[in-house]
Protein backbone atom coordinates (compact mmCIF):
# COMPACT_ATOMS: atom_id res chain seq x y z
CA UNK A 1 0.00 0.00 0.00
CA UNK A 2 1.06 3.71 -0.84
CA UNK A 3 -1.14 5.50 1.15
CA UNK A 4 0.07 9.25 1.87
CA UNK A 5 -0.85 10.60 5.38
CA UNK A 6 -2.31 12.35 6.28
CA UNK A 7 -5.19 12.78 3.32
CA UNK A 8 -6.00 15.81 1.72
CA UNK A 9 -8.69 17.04 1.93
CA UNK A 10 -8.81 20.03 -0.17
CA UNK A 11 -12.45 21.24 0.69
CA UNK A 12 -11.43 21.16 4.34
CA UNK A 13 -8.99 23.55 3.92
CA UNK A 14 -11.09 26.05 2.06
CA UNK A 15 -13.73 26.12 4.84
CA UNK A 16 -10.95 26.58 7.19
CA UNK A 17 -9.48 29.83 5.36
CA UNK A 18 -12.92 30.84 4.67
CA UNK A 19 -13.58 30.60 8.84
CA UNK A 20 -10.26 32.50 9.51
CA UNK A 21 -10.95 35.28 6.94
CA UNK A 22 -15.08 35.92 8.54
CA UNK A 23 -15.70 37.80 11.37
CA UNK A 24 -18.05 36.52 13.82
CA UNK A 25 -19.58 38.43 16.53
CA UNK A 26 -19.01 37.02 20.11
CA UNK A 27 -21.68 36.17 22.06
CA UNK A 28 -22.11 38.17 25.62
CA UNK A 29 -20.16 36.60 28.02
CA UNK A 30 -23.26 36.12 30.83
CA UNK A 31 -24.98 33.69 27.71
CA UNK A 32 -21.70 31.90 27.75
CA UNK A 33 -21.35 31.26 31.51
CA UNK A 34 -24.60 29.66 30.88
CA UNK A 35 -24.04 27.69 29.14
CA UNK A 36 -21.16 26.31 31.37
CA UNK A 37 -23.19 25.91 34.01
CA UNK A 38 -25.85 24.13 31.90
CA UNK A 39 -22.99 22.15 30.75
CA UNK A 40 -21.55 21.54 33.70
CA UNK A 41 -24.91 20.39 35.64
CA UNK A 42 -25.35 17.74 32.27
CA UNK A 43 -21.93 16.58 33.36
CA UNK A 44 -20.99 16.98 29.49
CA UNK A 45 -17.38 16.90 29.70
CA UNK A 46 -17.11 18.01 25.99
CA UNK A 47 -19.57 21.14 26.46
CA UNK A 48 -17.67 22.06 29.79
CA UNK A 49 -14.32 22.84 27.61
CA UNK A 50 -15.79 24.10 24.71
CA UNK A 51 -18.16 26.36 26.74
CA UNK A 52 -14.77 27.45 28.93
CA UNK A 53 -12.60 28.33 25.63
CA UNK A 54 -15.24 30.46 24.15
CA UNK A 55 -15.77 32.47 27.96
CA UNK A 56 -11.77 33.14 28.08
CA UNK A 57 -11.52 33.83 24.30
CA UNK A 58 -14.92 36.18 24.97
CA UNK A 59 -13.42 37.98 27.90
CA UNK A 60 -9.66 38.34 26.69
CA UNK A 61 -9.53 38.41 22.95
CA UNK A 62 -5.86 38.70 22.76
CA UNK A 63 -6.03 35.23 23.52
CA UNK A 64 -5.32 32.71 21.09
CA UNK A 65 -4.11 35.07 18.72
């Protein structure tokens, strides 16, 4: 087998450029605590980081930059 790794995936990448190059407004960081809580109470381990990230990268947007 030849198989080249990792696989390209050429309409991947355009999705991720076109994510990068479109602004998206932030949601308020109260509706994001929220939903940490609500995530948190669910015990949805997933939804607790993803719900964290987006309050730090709400509150200090030189973050991740």
């Amino acid at each position: 087998m030849s198989a080249k790794w990792p696989v390209r995936r050429p309409t991947e990448h355009a999705a991720l450029r076109a994510v990068c190059r479109s602004a998206r407004p932030t949601p308020p960081v109260p509706a994001l605590m929220a939903a940490l809580l609500d995530a948190n109470e669910r015990r949805d381990r997933e939804g607790v980081c993803l719900a964290a990230h987006r309050v730090v990268r709400a509150a200090a947007p030189e973050v991740g930059e």
